[in-house]
N, C-alpha and C. Protein backbone atom coordinates (compact mmCIF):
# COMPACT_ATOMS: atom_id res chain seq x y z
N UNK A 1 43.51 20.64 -150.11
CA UNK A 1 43.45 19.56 -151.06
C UNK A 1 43.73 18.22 -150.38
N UNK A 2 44.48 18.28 -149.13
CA UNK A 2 45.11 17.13 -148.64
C UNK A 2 43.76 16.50 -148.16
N UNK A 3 42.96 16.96 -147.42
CA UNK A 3 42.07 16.97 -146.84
C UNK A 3 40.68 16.33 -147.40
N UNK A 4 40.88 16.69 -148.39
CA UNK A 4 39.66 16.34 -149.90
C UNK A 4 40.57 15.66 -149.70
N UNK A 5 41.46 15.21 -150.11
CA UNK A 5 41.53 13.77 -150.38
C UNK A 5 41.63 12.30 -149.53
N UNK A 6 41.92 12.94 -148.40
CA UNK A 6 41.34 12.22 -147.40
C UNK A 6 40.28 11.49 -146.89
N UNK A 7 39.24 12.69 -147.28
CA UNK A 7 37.92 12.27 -146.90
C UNK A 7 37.12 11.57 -148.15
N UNK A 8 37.68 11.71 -149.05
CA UNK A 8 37.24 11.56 -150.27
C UNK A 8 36.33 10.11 -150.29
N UNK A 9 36.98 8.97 -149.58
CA UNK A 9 36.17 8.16 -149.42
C UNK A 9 35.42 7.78 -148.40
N UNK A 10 34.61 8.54 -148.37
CA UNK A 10 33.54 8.51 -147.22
C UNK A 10 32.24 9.22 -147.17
N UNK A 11 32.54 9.98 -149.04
CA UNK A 11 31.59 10.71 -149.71
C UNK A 11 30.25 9.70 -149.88
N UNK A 12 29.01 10.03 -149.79
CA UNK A 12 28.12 9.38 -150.62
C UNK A 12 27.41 10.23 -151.60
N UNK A 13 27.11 9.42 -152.53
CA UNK A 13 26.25 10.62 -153.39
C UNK A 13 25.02 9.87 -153.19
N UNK A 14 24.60 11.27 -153.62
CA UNK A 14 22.77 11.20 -153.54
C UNK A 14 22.24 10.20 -154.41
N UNK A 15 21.05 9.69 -154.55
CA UNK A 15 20.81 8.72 -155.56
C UNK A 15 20.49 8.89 -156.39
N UNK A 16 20.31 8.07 -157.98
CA UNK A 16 20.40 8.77 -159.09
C UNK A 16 19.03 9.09 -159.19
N UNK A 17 17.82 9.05 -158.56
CA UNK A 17 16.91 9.77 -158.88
C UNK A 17 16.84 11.39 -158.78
N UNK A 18 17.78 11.47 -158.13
CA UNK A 18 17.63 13.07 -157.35
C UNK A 18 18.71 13.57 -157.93
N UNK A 19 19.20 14.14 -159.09
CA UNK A 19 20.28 14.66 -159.66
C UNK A 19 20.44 16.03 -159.60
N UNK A 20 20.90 16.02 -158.04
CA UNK A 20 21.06 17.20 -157.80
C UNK A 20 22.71 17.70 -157.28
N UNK A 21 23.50 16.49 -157.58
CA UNK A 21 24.75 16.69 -157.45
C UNK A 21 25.41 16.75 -156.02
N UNK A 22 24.59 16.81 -155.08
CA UNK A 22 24.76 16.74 -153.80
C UNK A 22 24.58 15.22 -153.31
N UNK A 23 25.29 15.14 -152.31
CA UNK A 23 25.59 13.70 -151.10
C UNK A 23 25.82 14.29 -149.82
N UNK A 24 26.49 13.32 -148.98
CA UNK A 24 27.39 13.58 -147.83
C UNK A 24 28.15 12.75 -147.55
N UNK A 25 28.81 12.94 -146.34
CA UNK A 25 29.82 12.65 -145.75
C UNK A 25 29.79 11.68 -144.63
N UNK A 26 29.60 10.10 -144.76
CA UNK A 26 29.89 9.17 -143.60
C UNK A 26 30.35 9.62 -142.43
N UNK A 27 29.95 8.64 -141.31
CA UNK A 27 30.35 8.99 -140.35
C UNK A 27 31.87 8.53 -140.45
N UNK A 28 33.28 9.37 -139.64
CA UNK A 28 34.19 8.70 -139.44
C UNK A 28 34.29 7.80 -138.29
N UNK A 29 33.24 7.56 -137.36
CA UNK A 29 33.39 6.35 -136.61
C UNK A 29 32.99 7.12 -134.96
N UNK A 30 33.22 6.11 -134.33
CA UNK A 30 32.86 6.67 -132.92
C UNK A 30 34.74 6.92 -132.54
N UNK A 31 35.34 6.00 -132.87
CA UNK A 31 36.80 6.62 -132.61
C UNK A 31 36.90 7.98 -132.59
N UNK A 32 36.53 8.66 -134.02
CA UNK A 32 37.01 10.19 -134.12
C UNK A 32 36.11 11.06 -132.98
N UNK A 33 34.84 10.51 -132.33
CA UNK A 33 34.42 11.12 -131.25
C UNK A 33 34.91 11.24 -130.32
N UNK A 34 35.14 9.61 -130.15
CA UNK A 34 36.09 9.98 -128.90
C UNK A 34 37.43 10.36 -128.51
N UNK A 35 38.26 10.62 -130.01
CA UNK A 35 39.14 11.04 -129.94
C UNK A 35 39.06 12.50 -129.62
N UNK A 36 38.04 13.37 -130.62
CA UNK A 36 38.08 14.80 -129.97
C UNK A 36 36.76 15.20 -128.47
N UNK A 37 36.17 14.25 -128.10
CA UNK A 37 36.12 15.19 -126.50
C UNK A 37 37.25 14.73 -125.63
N UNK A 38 37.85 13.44 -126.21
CA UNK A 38 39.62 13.84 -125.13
C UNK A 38 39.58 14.71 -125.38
N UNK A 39 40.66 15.15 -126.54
CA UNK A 39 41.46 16.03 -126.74
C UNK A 39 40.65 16.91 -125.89
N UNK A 40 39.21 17.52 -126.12
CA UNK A 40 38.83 18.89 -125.30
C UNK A 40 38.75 18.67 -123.85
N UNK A 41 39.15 17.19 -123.53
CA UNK A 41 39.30 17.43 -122.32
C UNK A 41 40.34 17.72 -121.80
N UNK A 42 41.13 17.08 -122.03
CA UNK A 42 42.97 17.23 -122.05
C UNK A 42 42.95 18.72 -122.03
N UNK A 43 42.49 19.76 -123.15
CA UNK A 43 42.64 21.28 -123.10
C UNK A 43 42.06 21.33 -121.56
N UNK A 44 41.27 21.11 -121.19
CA UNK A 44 40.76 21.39 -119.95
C UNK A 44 41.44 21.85 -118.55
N UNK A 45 42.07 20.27 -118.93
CA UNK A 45 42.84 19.97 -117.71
C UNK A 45 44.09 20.36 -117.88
N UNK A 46 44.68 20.77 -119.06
CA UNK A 46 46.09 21.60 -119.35
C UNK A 46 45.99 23.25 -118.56
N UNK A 47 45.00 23.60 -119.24
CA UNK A 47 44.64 24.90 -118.57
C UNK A 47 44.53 24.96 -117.15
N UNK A 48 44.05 24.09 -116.88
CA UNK A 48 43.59 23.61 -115.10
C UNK A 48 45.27 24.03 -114.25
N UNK A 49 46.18 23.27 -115.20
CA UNK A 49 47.10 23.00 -114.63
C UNK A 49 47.73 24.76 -114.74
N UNK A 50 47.99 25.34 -115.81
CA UNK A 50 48.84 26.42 -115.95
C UNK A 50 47.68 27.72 -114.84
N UNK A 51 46.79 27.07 -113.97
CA UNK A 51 46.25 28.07 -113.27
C UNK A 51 46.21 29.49 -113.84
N UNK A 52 45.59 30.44 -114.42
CA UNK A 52 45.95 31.03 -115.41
C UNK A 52 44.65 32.68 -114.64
N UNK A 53 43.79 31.65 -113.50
CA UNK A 53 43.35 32.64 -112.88
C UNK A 53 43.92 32.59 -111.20
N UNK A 54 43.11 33.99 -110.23
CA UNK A 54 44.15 33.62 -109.33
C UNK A 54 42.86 32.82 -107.81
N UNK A 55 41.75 32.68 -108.44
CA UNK A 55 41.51 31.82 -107.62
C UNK A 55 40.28 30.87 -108.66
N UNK A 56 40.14 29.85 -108.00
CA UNK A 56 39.02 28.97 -108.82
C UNK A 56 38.98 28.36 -110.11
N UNK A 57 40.33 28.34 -110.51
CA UNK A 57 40.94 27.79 -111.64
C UNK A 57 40.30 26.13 -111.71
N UNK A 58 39.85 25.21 -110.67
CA UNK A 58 39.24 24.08 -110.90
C UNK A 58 37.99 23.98 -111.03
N UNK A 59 37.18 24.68 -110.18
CA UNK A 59 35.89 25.07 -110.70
C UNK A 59 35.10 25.60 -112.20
N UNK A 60 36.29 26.40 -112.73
CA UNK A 60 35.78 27.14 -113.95
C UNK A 60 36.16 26.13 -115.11
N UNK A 61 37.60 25.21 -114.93
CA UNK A 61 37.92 24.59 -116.03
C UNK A 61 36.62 22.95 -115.86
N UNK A 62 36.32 23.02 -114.68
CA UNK A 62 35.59 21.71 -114.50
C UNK A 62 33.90 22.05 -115.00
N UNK A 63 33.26 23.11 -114.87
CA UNK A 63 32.20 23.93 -115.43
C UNK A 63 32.72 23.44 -116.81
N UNK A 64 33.30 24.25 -117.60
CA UNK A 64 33.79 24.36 -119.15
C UNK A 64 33.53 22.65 -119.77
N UNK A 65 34.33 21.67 -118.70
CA UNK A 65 34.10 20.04 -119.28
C UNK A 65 32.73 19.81 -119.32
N UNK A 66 32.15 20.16 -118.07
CA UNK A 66 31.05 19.36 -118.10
C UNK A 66 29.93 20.16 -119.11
N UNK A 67 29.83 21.48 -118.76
CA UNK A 67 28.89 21.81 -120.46
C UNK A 67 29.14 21.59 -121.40
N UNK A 68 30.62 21.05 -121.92
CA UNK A 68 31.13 20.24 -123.15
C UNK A 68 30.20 18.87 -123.44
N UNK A 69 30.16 18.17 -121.96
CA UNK A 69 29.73 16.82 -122.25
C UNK A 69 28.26 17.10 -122.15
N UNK A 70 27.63 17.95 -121.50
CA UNK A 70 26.59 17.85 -121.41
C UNK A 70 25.29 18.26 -122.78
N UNK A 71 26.22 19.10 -122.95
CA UNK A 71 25.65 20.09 -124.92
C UNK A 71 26.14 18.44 -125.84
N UNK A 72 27.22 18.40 -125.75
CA UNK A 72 27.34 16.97 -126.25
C UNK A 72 25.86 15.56 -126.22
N UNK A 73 25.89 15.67 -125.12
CA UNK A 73 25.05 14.27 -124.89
C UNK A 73 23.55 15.20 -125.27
N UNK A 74 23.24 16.09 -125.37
CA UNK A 74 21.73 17.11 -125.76
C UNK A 74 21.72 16.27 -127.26
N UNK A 75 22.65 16.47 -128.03
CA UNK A 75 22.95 16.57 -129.32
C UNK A 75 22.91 15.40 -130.18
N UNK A 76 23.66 14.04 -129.42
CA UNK A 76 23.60 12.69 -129.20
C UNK A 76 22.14 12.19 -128.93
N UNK A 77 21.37 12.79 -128.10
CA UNK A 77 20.11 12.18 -128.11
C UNK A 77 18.95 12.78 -128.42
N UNK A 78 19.26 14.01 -129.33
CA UNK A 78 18.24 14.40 -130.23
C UNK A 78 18.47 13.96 -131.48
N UNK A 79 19.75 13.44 -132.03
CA UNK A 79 20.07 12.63 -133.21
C UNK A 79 19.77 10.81 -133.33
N UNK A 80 19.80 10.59 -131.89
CA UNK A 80 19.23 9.14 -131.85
C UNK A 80 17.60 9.36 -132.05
N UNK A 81 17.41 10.19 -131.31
CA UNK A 81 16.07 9.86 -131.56
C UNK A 81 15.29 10.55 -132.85
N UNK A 82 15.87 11.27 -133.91
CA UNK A 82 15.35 11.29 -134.80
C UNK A 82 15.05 13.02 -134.86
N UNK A 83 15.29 13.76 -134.11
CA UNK A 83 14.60 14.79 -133.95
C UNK A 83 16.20 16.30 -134.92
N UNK A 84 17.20 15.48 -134.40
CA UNK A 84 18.26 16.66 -135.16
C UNK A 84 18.83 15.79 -136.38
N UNK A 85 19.37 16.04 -136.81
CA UNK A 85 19.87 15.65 -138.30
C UNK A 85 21.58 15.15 -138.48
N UNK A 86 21.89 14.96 -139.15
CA UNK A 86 23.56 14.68 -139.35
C UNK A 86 24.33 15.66 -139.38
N UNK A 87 23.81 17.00 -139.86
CA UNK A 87 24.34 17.94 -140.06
C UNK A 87 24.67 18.35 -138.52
N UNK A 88 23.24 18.47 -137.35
CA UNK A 88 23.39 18.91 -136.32
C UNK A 88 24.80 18.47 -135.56
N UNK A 89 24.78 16.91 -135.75
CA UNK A 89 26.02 15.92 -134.87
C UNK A 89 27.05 16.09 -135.57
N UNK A 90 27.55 16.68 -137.03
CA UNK A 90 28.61 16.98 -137.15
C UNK A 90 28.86 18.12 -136.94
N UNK A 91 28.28 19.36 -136.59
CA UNK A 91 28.60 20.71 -136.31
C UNK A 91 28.92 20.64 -134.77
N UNK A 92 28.31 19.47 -133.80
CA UNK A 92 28.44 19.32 -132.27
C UNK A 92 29.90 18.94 -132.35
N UNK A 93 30.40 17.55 -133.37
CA UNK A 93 31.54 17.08 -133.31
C UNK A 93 32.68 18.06 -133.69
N UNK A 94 32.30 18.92 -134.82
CA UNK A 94 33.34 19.92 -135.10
C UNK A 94 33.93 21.00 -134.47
N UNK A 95 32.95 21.47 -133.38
CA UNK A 95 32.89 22.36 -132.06
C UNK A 95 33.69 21.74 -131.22
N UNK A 96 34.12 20.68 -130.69
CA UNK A 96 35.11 19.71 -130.09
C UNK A 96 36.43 19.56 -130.90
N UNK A 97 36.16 19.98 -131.85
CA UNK A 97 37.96 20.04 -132.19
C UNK A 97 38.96 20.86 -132.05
């Protein structure tokens, strides 16, 4: 509930021709982007640190970032250019949290 109400303003509804009771959801900004690929990077480099395998622990956590950013930026410029949808870039952004 907290959550709904949070987001609550950032709802749009559909327009009144189309009364179909459905809208969506604004973007929350480029902040909240770049707030969560930190954060997934930070996991990165936390893990990096607790070495957790017994060899190649920088290689595998540095692999893991960069297909983060790289599936990232796929996603980013099939939405600029028209080809994925809003839905696509918020399911990319939600995968980063």
């Amino acid at each position: 509930m907290r959550e709904a109400l949070r987001i609550q303003h950032r709802f749009v509804a559909e327009p009144l021709l189309a009364r179909t009771g459905r809208g969506h959801l604004k973007s929350e900004g480029i902040s909240t982007l770049s707030n969560a690929l930190r954060k997934a990077l930070d996991i990165c480099r936390e893990c990096h640190k607790l070495a957790p395998f017994c060899f190649y622990n920088g290689i595998t956590f540095v692999a893991i970032g960069r297909t983060l950013i790289q599936a990232f930026r796929c996603v980013v410029g099939h939405y600029i250019a028209g080809t994925a949808g809003a839905d696509e870039l918020r399911k990319a952004l939600d995968k980063l949290r």
